[in-house]
Protein backbone atom coordinates (compact mmCIF):
# COMPACT_ATOMS: atom_id res chain seq x y z
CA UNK A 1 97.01 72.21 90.61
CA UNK A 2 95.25 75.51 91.70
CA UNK A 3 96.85 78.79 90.71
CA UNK A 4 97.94 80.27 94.03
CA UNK A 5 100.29 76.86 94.40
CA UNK A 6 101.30 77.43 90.84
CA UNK A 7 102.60 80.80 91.02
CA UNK A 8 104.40 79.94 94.52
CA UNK A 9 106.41 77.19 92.56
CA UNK A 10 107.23 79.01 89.37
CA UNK A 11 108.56 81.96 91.98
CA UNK A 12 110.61 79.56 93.71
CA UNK A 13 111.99 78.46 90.47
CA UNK A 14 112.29 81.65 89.12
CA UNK A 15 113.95 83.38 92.52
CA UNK A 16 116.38 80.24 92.38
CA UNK A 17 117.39 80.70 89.19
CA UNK A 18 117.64 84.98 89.43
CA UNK A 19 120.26 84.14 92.47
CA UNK A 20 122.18 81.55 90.52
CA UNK A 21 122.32 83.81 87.67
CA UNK A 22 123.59 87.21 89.25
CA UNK A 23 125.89 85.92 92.39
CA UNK A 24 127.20 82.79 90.51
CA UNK A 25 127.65 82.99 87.20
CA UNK A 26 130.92 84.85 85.68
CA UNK A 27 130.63 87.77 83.51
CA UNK A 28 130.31 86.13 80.24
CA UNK A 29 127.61 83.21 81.35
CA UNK A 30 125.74 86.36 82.84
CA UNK A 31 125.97 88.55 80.03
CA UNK A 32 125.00 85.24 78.02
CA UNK A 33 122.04 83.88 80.12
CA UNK A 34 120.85 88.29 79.79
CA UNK A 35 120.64 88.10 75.95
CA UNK A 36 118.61 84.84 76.52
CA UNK A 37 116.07 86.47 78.60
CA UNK A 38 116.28 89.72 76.13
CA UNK A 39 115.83 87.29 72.96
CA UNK A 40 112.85 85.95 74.69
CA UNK A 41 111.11 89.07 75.70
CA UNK A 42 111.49 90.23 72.72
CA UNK A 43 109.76 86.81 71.13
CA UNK A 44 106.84 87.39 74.06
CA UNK A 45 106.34 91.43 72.85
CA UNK A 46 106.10 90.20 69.27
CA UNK A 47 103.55 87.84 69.87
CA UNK A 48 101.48 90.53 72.36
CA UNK A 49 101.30 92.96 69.65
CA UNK A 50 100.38 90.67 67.00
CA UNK A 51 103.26 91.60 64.87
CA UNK A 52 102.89 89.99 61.30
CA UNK A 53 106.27 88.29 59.31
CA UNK A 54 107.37 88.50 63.19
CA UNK A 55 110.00 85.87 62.37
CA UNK A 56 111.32 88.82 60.28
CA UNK A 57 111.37 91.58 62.55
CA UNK A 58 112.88 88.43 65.51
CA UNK A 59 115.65 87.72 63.48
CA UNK A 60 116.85 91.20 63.63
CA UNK A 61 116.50 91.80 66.80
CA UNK A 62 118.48 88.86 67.79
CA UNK A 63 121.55 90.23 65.44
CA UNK A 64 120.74 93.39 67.77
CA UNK A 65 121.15 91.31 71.05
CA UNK A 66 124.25 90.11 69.57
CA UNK A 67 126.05 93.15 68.83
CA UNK A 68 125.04 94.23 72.44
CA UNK A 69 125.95 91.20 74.25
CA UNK A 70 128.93 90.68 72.05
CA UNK A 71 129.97 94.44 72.73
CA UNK A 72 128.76 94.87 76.22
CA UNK A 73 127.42 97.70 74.86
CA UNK A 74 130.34 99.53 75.26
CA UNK A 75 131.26 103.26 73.29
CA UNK A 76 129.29 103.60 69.70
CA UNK A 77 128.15 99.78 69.45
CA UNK A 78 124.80 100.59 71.38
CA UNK A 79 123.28 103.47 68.79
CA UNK A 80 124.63 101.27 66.38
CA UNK A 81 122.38 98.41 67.28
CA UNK A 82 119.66 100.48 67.59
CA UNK A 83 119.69 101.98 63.93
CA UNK A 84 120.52 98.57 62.61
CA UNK A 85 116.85 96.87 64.87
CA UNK A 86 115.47 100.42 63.70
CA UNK A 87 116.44 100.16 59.66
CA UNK A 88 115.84 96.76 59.62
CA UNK A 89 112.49 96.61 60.90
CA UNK A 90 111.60 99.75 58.93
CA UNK A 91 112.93 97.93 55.61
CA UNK A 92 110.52 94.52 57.02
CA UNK A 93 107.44 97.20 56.90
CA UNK A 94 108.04 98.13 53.11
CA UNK A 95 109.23 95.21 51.55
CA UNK A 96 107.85 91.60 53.74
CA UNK A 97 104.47 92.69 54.99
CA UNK A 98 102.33 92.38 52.22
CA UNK A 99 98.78 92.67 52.17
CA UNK A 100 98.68 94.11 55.48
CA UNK A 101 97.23 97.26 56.23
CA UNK A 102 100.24 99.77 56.61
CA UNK A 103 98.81 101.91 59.00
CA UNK A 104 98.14 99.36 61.63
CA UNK A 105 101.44 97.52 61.06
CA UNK A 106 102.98 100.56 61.50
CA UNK A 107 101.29 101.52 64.87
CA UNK A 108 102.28 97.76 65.83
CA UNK A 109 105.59 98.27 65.44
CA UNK A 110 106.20 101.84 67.35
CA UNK A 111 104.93 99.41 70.51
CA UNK A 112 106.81 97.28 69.58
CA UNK A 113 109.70 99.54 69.20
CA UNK A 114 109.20 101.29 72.38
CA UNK A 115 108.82 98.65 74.67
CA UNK A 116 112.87 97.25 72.78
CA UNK A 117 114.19 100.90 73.84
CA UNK A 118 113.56 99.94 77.26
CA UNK A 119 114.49 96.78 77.26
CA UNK A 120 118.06 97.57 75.42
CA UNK A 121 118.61 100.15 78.32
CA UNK A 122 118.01 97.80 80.60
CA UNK A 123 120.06 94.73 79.13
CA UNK A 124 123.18 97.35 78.76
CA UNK A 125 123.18 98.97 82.32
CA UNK A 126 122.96 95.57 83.73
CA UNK A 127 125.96 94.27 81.84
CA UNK A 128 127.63 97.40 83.12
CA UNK A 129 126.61 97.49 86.57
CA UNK A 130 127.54 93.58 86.94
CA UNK A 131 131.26 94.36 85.49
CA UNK A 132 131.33 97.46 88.53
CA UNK A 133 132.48 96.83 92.11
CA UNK A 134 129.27 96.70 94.22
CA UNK A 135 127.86 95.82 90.97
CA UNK A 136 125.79 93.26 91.57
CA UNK A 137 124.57 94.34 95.16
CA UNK A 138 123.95 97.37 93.55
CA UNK A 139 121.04 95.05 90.56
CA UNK A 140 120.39 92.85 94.10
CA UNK A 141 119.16 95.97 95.82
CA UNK A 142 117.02 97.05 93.30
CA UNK A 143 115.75 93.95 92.88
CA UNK A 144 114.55 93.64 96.23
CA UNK A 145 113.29 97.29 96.53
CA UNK A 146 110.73 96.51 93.41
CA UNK A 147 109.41 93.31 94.80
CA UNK A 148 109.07 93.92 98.16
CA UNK A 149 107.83 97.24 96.66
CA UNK A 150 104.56 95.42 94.74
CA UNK A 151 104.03 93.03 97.18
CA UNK A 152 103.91 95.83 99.65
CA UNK A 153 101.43 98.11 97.66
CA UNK A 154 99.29 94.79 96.81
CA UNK A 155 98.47 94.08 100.50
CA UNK A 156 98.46 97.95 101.27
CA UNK A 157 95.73 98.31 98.71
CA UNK A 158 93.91 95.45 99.74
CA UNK A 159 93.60 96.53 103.23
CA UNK A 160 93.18 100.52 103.48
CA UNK A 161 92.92 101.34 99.21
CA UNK A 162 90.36 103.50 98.05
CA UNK A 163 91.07 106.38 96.08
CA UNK A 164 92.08 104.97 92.57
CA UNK A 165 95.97 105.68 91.35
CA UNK A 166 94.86 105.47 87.69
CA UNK A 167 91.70 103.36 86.78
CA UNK A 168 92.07 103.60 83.16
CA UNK A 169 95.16 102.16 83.04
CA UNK A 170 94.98 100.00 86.19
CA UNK A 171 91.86 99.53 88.24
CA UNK A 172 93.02 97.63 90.49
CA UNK A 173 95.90 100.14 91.81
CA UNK A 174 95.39 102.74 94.65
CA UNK A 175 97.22 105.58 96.01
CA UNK A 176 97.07 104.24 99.57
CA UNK A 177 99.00 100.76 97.61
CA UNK A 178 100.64 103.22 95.77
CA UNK A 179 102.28 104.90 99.38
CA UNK A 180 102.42 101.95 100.56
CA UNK A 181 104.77 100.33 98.22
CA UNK A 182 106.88 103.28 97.71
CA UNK A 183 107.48 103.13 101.87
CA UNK A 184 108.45 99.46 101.54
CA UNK A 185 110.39 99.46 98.29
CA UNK A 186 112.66 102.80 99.62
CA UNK A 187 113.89 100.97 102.75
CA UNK A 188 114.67 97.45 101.47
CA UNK A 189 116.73 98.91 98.36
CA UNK A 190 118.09 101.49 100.78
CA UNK A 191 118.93 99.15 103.41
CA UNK A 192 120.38 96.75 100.83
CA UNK A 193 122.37 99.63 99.15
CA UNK A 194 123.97 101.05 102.47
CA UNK A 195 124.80 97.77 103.79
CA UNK A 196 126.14 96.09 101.15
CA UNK A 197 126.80 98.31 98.20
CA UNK A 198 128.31 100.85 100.44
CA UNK A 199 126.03 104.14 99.44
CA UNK A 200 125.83 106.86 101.52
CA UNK A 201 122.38 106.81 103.58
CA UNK A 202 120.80 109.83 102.06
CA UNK A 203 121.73 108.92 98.46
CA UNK A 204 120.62 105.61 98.64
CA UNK A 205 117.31 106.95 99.97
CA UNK A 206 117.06 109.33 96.76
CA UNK A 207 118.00 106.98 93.94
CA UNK A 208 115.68 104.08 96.32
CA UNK A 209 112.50 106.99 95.41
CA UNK A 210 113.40 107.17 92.42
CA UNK A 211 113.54 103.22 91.85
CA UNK A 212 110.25 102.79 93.15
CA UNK A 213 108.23 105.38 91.74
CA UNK A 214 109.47 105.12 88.19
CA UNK A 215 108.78 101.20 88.89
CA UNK A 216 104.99 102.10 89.12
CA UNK A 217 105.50 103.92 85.82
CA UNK A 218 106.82 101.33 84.14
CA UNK A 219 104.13 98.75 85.81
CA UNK A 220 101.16 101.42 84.24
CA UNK A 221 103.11 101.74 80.84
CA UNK A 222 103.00 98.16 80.17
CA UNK A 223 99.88 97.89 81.52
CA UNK A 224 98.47 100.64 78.86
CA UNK A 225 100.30 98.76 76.45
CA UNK A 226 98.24 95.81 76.97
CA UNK A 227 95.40 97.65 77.26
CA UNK A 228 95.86 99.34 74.04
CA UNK A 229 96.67 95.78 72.14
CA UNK A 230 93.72 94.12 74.27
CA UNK A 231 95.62 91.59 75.97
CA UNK A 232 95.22 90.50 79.79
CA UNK A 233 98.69 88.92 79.93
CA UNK A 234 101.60 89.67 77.97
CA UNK A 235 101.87 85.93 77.23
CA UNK A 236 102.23 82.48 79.16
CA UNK A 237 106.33 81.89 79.61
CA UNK A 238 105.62 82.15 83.06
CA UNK A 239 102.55 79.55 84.90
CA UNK A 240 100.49 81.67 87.08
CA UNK A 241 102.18 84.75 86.38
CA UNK A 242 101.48 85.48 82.97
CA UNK A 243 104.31 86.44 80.82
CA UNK A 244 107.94 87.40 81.08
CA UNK A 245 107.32 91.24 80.85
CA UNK A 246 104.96 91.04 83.35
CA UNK A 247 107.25 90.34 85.86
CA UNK A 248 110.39 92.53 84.60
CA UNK A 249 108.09 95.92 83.33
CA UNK A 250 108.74 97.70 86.64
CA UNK A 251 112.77 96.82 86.59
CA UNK A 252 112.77 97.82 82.82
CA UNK A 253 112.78 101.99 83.30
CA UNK A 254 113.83 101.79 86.95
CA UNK A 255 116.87 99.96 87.14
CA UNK A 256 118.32 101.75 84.36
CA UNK A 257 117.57 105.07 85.84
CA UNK A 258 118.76 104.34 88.93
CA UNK A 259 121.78 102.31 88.07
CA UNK A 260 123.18 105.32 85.40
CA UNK A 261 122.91 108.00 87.82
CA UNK A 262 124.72 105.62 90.73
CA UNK A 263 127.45 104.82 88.31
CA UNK A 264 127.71 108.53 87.61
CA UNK A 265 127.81 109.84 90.88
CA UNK A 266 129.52 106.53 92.88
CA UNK A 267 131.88 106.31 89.94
């Protein structure tokens, strides 16, 4: 099977099974199916950075998914999690390592550690935003606004890119794919939001900016990431599409941002 028909089936699959999960699917099955996906990120970022005893350091973050999905991360129980992943990890360093050289266990697991902040934002303003009215065509919208968003800037920067957006991060990106994406991200999530979430035009075309461009942030951090651990992929979940983060890194700092200041300002 050659790649370009392999990545058009797992999409299909995966695009089937992202509708099932947000439009059908009641609140605890959703919040469920999340801390699934979160448990096996978290398994895929272990593995990128080459974390040693990562059974260990899985194991607790799995009691950290719990507390969050079991919680909905409501009030205290979200800090909470985050000491006990933080602790716990810490006390995995000292005491379950062994002969490993500190240093570059520690540096290891800061990536590690970084890359689980965003991903715990994420989880927890999706639980909340699904439990919201508009909720999920809220997640729906900027859903659509990042894909259509990368497949925009891909074709964009195939056709007219030249000026690289930050070649020692990403090569292959350009600031003509970079305008590109940000003009066809901000009117599908906007167009998505007004008709269907009910957001005023204006606003939706603000927070639909700010989805997009913090999107392409969160596309370069992971791609430094890599970079810096010397992986191409960030694993092989996915057939023809590389690993899980790879396809969720530009939702990870975007669709919190976005989704904390609508519920702040849409109530």
């Amino acid at each position: 099977m050659n790649e370009l028909k392999l990545r058009v089936i797992t999409a299909t699959i995966l695009f089937a099974a992202a509708v099932g999960w947000l439009f059908y699917l009641p609140s605890f099955w959703f919040d469920v199916v999340l801390g699934g996906v979160a448990v096996a990120a978290t398994t895929e970022l272990l593995c990128m950075v080459d974390m040693p005893r990562r059974v260990w350091f899985a194991l607790l973050a799995v009691l950290m998914w719990a507390i969050l999905i079991g919680t909905h991360g409501y009030g205290m129980f979200m800090p909470m999690a985050w000491l006990i992943l933080m602790l716990g990890w810490f006390g995995v360093l000292l005491f379950l390592v062994g002969d490993e050289p500190l240093q570059m266990v520690f540096q290891k697991m800061l990536y590690a550690q970084w890359m689980m902040l965003w991903l715990m934002l994420f989880v927890v303003v999706v639980m909340q935003l699904h439990a919201r009215q508009h909720g999920i065509a809220f997640i729906a919208g900027a859903c659509v606004g990042i894909w259509v968003s990368d497949i925009a800037a891909y074709f964009t920067g195939r056709a007219l890119g030249k000026r690289k957006l930050c070649p020692a991060v990403s090569p292959g990106k350009t600031w003509e794919g970079f305008a590109g994406g940000v003009l066809g991200g901000v009117i599908s999530a906007a167009l998505v939001w007004v008709f269907w979430a009910e957001v005023p035009l204006f606003f939706a075309i603000a927070l639909a900016v700010l989805l997009v461009v913090s999107g392409v942030i969160g596309d370069l951090a992971e791609s430094a990431l890599k970079r810096v651990v010397g992986v191409k992929d960030s694993g092989n979940m996915l057939p023809g599409h590389g690993g899980l983060l790879d396809r969720i890194d530009a939702l990870l700092p975007a669709l919190p941002l976005a989704g904390l200041l609508w519920m702040i300002c849409c109530g």
